[in-house]
C-alpha atoms as a PDB file:
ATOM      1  CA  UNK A   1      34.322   7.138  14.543  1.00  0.00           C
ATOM      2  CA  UNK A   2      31.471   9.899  15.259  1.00  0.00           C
ATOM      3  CA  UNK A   3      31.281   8.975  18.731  1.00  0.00           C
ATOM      4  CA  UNK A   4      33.160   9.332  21.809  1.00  0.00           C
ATOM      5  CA  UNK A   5      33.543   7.316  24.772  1.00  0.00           C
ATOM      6  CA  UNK A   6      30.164   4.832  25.722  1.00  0.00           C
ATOM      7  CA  UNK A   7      28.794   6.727  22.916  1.00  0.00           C
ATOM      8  CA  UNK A   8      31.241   4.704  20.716  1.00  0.00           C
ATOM      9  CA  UNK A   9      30.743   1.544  22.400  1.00  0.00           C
ATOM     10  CA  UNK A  10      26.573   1.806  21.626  1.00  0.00           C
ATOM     11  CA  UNK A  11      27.965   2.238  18.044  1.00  0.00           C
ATOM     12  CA  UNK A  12      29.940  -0.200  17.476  1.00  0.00           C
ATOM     13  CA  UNK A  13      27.096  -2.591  19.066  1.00  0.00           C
ATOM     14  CA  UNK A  14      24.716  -0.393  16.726  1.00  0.00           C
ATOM     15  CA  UNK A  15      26.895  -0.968  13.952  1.00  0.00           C
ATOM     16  CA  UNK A  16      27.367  -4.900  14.404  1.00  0.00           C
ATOM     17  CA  UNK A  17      23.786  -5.388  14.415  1.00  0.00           C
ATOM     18  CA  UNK A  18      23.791  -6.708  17.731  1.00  0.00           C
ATOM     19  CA  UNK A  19      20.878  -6.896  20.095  1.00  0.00           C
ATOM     20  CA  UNK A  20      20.935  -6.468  23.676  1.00  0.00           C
ATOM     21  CA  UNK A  21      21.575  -7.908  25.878  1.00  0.00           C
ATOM     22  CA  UNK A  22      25.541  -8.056  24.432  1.00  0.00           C
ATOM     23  CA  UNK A  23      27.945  -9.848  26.893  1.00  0.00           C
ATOM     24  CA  UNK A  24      31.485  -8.008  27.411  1.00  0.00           C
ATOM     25  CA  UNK A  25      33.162 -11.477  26.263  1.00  0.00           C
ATOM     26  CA  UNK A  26      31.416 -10.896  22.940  1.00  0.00           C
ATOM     27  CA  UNK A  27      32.242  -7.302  22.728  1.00  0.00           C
ATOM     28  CA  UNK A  28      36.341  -7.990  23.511  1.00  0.00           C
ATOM     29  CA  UNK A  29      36.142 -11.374  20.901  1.00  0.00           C
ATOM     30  CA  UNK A  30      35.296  -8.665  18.185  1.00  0.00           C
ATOM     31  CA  UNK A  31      36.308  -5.770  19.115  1.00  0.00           C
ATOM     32  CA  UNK A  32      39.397  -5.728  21.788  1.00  0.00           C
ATOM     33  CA  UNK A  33      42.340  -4.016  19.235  1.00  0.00           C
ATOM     34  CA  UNK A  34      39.103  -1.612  18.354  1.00  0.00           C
ATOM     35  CA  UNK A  35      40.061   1.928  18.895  1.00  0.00           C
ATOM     36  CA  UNK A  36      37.538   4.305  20.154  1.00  0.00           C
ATOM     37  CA  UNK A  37      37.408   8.149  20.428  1.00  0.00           C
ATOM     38  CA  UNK A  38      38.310   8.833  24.524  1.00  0.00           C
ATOM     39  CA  UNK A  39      37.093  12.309  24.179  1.00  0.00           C
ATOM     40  CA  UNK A  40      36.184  15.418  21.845  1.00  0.00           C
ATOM     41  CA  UNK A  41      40.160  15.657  21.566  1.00  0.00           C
ATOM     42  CA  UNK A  42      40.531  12.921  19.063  1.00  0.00           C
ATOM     43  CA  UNK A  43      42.407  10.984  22.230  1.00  0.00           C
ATOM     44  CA  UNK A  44      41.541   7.291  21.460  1.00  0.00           C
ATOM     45  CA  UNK A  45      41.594   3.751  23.555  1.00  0.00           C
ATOM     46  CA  UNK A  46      41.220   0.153  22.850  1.00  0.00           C
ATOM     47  CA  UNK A  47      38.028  -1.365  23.746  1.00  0.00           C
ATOM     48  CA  UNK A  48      39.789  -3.813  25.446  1.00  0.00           C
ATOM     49  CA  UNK A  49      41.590  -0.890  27.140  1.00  0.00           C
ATOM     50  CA  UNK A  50      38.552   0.314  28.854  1.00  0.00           C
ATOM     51  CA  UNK A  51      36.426  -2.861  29.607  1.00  0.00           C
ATOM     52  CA  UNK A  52      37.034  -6.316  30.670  1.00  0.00           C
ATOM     53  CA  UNK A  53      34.494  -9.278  31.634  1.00  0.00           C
ATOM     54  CA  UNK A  54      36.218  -8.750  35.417  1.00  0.00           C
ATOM     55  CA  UNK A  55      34.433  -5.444  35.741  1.00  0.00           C
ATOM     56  CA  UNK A  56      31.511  -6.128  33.704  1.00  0.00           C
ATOM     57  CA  UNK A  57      29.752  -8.950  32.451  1.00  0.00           C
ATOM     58  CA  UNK A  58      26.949  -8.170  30.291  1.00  0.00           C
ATOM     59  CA  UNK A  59      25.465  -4.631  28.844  1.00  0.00           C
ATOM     60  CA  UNK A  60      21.136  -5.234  29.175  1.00  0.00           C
ATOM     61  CA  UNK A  61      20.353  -2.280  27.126  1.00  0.00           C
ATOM     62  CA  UNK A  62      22.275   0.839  25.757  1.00  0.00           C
ATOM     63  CA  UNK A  63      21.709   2.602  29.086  1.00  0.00           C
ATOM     64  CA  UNK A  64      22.964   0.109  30.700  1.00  0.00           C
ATOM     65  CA  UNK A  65      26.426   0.152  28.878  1.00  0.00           C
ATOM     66  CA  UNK A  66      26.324   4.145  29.572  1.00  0.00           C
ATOM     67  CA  UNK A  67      25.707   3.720  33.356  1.00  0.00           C
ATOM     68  CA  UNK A  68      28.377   0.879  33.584  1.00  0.00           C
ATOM     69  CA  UNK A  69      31.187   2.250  31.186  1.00  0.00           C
ATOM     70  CA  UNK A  70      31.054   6.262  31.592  1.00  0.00           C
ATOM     71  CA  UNK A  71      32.814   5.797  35.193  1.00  0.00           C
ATOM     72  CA  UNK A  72      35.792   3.930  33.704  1.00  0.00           C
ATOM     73  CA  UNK A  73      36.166   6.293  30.578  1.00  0.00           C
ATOM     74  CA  UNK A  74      36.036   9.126  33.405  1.00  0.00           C
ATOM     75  CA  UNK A  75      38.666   7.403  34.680  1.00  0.00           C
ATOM     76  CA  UNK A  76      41.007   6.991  31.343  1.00  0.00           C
ATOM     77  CA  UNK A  77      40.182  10.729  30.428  1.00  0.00           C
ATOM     78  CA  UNK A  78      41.268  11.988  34.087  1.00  0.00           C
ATOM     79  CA  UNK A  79      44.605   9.790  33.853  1.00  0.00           C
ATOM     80  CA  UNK A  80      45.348  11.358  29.810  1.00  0.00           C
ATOM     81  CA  UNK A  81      44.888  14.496  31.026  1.00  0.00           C
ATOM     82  CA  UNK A  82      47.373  15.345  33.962  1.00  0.00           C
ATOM     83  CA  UNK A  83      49.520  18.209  33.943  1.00  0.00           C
ATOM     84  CA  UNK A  84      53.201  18.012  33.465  1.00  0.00           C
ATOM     85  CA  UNK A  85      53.781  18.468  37.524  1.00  0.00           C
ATOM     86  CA  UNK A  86      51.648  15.242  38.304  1.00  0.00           C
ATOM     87  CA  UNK A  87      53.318  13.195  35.983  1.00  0.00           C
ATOM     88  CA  UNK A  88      56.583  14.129  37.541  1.00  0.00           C
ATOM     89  CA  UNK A  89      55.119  13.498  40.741  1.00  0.00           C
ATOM     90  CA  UNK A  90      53.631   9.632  39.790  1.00  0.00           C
ATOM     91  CA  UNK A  91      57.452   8.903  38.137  1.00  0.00           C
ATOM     92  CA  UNK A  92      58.842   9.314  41.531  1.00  0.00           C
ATOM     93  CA  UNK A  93      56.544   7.774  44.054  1.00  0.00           C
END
């Protein structure tokens, strides 16, 4: 894992020998219990975690999978990385 976050995903696709396009179903049959560097940290996620063939269907080119995934690891990293006070504050409401 030398990658982190859509970075990871290209290199696992990379890595498969895939071409793109490279459907999301495809992606999750493989590599769903896959875990992937979240950040710089060494915080990781499952593929399956971050992506599902709701949100996304297909990836048409490695930009592509940057454009569509780096939102929804923005969104992972923001939720790992409350501080203590906002935690308390999501138990109670």
């Amino acid at each position: 894992m030398r990658e982190h976050g859509a970075d990871a995903v290209a290199e696992i696709i990379e890595d498969a020998g895939w071409s793109y396009p490279v459907s999301v179903r495809k992606l999750l049959n493989e590599y769903a219990l896959y875990n992937i560097r979240l950040d710089s940290n060494g915080n990781t996620v499952m593929v399956g975690e971050i992506v599902s063939p709701d949100d996304v269907r297909e990836f048409t080119s490695e930009e592509d999978l940057k454009r569509k995934l780096e939102p929804l690891f923005e969104e992972h990293r923001a939720e790992r990385t409350t501080g203590l006070l906002e935690r308390v504050r999501r138990y109670f409401t």
